[in-house]
C-alpha atoms as a PDB file:
ATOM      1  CA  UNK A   1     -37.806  32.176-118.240  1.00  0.00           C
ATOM      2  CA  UNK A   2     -38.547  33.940-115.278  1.00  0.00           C
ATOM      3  CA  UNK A   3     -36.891  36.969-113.854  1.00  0.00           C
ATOM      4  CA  UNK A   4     -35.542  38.713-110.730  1.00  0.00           C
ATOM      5  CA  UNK A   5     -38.151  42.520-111.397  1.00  0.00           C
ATOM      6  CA  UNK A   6     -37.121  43.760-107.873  1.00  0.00           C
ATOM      7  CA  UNK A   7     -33.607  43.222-108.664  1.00  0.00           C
ATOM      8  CA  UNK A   8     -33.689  45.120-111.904  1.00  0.00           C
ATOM      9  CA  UNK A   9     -35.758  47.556-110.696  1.00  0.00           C
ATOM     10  CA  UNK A  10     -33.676  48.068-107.730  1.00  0.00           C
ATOM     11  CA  UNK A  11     -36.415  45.970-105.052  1.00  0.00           C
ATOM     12  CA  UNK A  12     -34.049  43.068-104.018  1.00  0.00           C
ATOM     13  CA  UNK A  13     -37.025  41.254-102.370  1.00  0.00           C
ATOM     14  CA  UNK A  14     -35.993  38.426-104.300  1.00  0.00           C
ATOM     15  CA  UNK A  15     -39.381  37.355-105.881  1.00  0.00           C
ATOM     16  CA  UNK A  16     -39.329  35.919-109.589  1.00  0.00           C
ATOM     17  CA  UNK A  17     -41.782  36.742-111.900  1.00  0.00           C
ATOM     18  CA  UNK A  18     -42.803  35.825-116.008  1.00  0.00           C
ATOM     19  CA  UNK A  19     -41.498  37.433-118.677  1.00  0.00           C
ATOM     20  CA  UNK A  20     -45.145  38.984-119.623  1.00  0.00           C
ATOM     21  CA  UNK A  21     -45.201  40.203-115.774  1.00  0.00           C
ATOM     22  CA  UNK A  22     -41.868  41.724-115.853  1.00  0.00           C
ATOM     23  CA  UNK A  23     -42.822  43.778-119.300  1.00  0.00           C
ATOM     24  CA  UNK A  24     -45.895  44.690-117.837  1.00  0.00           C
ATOM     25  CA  UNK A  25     -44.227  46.524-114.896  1.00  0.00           C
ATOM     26  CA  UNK A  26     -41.844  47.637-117.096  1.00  0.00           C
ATOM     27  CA  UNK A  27     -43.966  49.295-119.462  1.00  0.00           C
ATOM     28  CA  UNK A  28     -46.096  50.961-116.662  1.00  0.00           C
ATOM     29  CA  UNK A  29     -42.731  52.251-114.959  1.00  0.00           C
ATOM     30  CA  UNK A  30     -41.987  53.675-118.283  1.00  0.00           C
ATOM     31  CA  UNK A  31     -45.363  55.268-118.598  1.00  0.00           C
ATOM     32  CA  UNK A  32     -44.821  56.685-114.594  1.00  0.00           C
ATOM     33  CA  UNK A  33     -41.295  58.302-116.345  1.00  0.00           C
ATOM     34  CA  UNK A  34     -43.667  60.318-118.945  1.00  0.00           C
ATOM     35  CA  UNK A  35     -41.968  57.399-121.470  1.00  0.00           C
ATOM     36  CA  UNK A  36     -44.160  55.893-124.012  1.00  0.00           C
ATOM     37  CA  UNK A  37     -43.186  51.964-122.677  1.00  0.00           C
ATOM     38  CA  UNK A  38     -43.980  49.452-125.955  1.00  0.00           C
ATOM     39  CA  UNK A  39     -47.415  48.107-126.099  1.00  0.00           C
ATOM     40  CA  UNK A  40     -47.929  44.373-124.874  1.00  0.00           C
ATOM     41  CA  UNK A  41     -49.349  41.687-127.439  1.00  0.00           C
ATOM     42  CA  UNK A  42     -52.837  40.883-125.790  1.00  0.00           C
ATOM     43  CA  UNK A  43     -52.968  36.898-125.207  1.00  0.00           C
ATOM     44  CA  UNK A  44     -55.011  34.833-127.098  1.00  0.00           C
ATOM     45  CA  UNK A  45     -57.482  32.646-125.673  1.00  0.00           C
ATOM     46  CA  UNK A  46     -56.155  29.688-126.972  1.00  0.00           C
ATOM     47  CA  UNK A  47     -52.289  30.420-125.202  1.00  0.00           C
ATOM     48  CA  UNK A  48     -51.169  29.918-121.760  1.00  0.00           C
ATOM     49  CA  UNK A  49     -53.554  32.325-119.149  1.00  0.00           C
ATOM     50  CA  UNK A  50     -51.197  34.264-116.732  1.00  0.00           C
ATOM     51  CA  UNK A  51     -51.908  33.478-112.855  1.00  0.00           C
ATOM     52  CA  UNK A  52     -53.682  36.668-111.218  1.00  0.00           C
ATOM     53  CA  UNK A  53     -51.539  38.550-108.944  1.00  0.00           C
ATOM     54  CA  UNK A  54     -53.929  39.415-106.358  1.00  0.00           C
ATOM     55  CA  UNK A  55     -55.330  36.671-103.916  1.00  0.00           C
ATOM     56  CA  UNK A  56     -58.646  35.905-104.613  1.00  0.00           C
ATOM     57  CA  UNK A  57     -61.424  37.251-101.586  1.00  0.00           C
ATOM     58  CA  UNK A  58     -64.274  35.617-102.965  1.00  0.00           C
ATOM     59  CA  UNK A  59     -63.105  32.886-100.187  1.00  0.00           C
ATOM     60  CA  UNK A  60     -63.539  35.682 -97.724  1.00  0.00           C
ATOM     61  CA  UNK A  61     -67.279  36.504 -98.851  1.00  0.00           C
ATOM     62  CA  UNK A  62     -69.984  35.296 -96.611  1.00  0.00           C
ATOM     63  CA  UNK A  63     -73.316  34.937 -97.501  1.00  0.00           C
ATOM     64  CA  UNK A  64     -75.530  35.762-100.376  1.00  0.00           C
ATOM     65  CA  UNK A  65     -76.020  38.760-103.067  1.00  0.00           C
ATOM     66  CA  UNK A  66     -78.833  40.298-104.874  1.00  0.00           C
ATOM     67  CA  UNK A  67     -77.873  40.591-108.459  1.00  0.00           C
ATOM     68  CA  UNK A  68     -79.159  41.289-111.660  1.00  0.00           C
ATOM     69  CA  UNK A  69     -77.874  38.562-113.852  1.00  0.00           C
ATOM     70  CA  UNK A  70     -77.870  40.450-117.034  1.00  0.00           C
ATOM     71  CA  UNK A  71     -76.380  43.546-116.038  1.00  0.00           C
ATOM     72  CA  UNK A  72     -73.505  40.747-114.359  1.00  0.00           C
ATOM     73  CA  UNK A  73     -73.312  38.761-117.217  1.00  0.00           C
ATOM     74  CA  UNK A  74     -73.072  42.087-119.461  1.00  0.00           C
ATOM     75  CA  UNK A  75     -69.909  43.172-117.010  1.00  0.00           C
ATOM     76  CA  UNK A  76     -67.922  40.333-116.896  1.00  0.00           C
ATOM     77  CA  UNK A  77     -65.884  41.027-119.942  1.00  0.00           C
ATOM     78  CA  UNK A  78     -62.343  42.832-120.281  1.00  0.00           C
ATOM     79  CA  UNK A  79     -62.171  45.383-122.470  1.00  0.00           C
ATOM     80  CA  UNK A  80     -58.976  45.197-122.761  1.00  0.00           C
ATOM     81  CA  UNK A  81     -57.964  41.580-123.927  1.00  0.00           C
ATOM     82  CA  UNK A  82     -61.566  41.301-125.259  1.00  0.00           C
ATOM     83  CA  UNK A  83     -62.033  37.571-122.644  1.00  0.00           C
ATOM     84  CA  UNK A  84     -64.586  36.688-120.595  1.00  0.00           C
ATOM     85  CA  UNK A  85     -63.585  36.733-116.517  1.00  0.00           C
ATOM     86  CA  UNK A  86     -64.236  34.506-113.508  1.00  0.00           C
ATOM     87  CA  UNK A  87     -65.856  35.796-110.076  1.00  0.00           C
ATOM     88  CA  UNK A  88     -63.532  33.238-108.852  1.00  0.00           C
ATOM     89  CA  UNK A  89     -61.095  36.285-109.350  1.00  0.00           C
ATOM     90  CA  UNK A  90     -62.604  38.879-107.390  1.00  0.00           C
ATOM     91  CA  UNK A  91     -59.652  40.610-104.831  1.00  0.00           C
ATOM     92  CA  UNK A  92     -62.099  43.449-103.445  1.00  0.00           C
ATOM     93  CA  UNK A  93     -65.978  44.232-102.821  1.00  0.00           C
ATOM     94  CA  UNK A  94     -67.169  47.543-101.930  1.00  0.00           C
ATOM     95  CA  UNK A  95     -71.065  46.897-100.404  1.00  0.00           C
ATOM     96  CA  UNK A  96     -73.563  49.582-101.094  1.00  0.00           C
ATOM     97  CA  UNK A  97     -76.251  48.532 -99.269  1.00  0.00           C
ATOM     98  CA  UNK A  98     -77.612  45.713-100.647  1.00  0.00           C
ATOM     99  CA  UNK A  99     -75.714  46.546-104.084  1.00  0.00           C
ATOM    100  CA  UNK A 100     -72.163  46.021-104.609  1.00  0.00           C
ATOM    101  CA  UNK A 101     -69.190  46.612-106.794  1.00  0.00           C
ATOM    102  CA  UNK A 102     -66.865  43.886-107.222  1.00  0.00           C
ATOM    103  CA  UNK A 103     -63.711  44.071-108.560  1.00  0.00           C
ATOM    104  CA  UNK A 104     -62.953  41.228-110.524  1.00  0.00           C
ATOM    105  CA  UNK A 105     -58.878  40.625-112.198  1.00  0.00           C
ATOM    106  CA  UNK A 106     -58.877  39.276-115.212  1.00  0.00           C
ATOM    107  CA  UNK A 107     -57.163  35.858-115.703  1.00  0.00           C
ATOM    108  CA  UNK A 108     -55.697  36.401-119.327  1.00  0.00           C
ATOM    109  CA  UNK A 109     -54.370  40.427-118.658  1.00  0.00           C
ATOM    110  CA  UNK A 110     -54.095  40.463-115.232  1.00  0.00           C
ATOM    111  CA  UNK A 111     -56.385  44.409-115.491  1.00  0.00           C
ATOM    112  CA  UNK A 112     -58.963  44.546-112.773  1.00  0.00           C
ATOM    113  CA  UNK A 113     -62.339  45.065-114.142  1.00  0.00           C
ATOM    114  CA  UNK A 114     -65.120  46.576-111.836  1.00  0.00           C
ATOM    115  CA  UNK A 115     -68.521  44.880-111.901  1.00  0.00           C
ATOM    116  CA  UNK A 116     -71.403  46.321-110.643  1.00  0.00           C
ATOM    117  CA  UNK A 117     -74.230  43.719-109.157  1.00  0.00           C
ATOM    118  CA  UNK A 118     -77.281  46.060-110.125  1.00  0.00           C
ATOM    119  CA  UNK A 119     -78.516  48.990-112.570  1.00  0.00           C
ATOM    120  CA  UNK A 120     -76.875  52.207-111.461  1.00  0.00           C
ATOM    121  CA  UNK A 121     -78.937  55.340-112.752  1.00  0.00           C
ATOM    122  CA  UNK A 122     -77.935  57.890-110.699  1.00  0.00           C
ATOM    123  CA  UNK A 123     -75.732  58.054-107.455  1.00  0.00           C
ATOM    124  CA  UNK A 124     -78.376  55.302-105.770  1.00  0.00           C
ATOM    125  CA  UNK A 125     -78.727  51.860-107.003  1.00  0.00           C
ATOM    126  CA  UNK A 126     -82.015  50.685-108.040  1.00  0.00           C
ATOM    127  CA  UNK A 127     -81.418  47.506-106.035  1.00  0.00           C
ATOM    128  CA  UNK A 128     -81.290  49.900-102.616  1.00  0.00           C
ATOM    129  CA  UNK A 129     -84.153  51.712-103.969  1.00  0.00           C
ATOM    130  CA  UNK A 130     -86.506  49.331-104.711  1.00  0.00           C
ATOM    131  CA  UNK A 131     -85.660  47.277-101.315  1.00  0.00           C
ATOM    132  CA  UNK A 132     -86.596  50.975 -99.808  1.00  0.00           C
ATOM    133  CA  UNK A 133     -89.971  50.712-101.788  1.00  0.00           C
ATOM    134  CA  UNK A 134     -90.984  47.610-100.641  1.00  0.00           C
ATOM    135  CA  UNK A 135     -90.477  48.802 -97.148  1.00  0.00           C
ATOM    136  CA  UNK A 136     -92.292  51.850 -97.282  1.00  0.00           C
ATOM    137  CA  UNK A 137     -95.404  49.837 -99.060  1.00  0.00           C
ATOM    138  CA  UNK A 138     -95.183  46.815 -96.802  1.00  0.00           C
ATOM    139  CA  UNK A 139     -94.984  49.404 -93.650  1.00  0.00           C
ATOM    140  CA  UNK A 140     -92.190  48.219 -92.007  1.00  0.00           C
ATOM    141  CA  UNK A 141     -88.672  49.770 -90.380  1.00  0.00           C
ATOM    142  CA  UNK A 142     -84.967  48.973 -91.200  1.00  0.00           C
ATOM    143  CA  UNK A 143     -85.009  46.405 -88.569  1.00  0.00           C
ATOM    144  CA  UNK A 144     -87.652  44.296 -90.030  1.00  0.00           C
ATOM    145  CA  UNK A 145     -85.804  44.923 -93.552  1.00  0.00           C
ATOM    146  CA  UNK A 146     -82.550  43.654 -91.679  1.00  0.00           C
ATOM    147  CA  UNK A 147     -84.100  40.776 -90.010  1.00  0.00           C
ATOM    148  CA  UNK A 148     -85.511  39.054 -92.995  1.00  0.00           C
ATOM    149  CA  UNK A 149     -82.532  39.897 -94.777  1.00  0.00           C
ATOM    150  CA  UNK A 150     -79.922  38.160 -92.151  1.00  0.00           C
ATOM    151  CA  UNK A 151     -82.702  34.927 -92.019  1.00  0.00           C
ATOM    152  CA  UNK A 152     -81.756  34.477 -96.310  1.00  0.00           C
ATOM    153  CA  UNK A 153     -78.132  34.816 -95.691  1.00  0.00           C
ATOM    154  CA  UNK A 154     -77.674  38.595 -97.466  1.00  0.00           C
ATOM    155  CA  UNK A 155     -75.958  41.417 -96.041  1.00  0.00           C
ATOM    156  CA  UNK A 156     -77.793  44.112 -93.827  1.00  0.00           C
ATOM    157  CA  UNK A 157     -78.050  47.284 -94.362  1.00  0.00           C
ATOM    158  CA  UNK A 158     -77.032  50.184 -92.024  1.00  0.00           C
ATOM    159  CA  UNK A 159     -79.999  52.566 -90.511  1.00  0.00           C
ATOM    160  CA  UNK A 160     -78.305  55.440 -91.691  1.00  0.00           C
ATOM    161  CA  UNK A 161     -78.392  54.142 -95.221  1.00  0.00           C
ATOM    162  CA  UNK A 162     -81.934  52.840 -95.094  1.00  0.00           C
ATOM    163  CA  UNK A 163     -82.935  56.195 -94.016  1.00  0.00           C
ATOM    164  CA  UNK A 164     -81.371  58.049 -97.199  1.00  0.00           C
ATOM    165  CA  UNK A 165     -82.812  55.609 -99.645  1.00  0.00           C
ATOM    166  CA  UNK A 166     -86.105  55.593 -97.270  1.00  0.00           C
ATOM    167  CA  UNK A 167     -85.963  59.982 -98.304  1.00  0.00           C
ATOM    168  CA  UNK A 168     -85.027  59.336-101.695  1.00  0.00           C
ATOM    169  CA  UNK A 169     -87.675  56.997-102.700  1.00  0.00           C
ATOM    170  CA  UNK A 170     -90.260  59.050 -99.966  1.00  0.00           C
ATOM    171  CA  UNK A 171     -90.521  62.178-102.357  1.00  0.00           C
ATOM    172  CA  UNK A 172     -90.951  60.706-105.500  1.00  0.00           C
ATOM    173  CA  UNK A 173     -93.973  58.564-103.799  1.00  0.00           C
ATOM    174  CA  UNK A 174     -95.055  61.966-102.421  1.00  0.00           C
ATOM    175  CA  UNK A 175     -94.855  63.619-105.493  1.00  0.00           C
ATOM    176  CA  UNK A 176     -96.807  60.696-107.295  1.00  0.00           C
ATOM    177  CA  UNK A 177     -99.315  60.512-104.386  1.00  0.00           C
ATOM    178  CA  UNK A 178    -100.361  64.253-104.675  1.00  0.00           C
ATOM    179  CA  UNK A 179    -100.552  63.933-108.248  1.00  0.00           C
ATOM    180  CA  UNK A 180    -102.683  61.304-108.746  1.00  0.00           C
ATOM    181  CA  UNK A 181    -105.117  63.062-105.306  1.00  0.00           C
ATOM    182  CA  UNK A 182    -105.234  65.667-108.086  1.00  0.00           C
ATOM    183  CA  UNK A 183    -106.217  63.393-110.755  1.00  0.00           C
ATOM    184  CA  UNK A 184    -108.518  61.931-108.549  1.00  0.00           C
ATOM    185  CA  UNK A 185    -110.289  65.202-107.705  1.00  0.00           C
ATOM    186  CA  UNK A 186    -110.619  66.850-111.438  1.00  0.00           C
ATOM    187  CA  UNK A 187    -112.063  63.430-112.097  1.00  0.00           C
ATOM    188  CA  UNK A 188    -114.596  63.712-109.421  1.00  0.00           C
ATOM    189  CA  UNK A 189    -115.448  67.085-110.370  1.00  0.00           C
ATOM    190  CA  UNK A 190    -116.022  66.061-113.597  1.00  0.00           C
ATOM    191  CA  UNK A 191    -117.878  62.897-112.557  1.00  0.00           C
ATOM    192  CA  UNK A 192    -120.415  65.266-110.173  1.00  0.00           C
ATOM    193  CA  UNK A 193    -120.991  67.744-112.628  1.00  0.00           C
ATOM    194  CA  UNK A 194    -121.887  64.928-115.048  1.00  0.00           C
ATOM    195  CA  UNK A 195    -124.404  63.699-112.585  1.00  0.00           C
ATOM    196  CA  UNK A 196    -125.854  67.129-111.586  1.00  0.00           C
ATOM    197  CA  UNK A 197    -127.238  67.499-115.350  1.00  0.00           C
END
């Protein structure tokens, strides 16, 4: 039976809500109060799925995504009911370049679960990386990068951002280039002195 939460919580905006909804708020008002609110029985598959309280944006999403479909696959779980979740539930996207993190709500628990669309090994994503790789090897500028992009339907990337991946990814390749220029050289050496005798 559904109940009047504003009204007991002193919000008369007059909006009616489940019984699982109401406890929920309940328990995290409790927990706000430094009380210890009573856990809530996770759902089982099988039962009735609550509605997600956030609108859905994935409406609101234009275009296309680079994503690694393991990593995706991998994320789309909630810890905390132990269910699989829909990206028909996402309510926000935050675009790193061409990475993003989507939060996704989860249709049994109603948590929000972030999912990342790429490998994240340190504060860059290896998706914004490697597009910054193939631009310094193919030997061509953000705009180029942006253009091709926009023709496939994916989102561009700022210049500003291109430039910091662009340094990132330039002195590793620096640091590789000069090593192997030194590998190449003791090799020569060797190579000449092998000759000379």
């Amino acid at each position: 039976m559904p109940h009047n939460i504003h009204r007991e919580l002193g919000e008369c905006k007059g909006q009616f809500v489940k019984e699982r909804e109401k406890e929920k708020v309940v328990n995290f008002m409790a927990r706000i109060d430094g009380k210890r609110g009573q856990r809530r029985k996770m759902s089982d598959p099988e039962s009735e799925t609550c509605v997600p309280t956030k609108k859905s944006k994935l409406t609101e999403m234009e275009g296309c995504r680079m994503v690694n479909v393991p990593k995706v696959a991998k994320d789309l779980w909630c810890k905390r009911c132990d269910n699989s979740i829909s990206l028909h539930y996402v309510v926000h996207e935050q675009q790193h370049g061409v990475a993003s993190k989507l939060h996704v709500q989860c249709h049994h628990c109603a948590d929000i679960v972030q999912v990342e669309t790429g490998e994240k090994k340190s504060k860059f994503d290896d998706t914004n990386l490697k597009l910054a790789v193939g631009m310094l090897d193919a030997g061509i500028g953000e705009t180029k990068v942006n253009t091709v992009m926009s023709a496939i339907n994916i989102p561009t990337v700022s210049a500003t951002a291109m430039k910091r991946y662009e340094r990132r990814v330039g002195q590793a390749l620096e640091t590789l280039a000069l090593s192997s220029c030194e590998e190449a050289l003791i090799e020569e050496k060797a190579l000449t002195i092998e000759m000379m005798m």
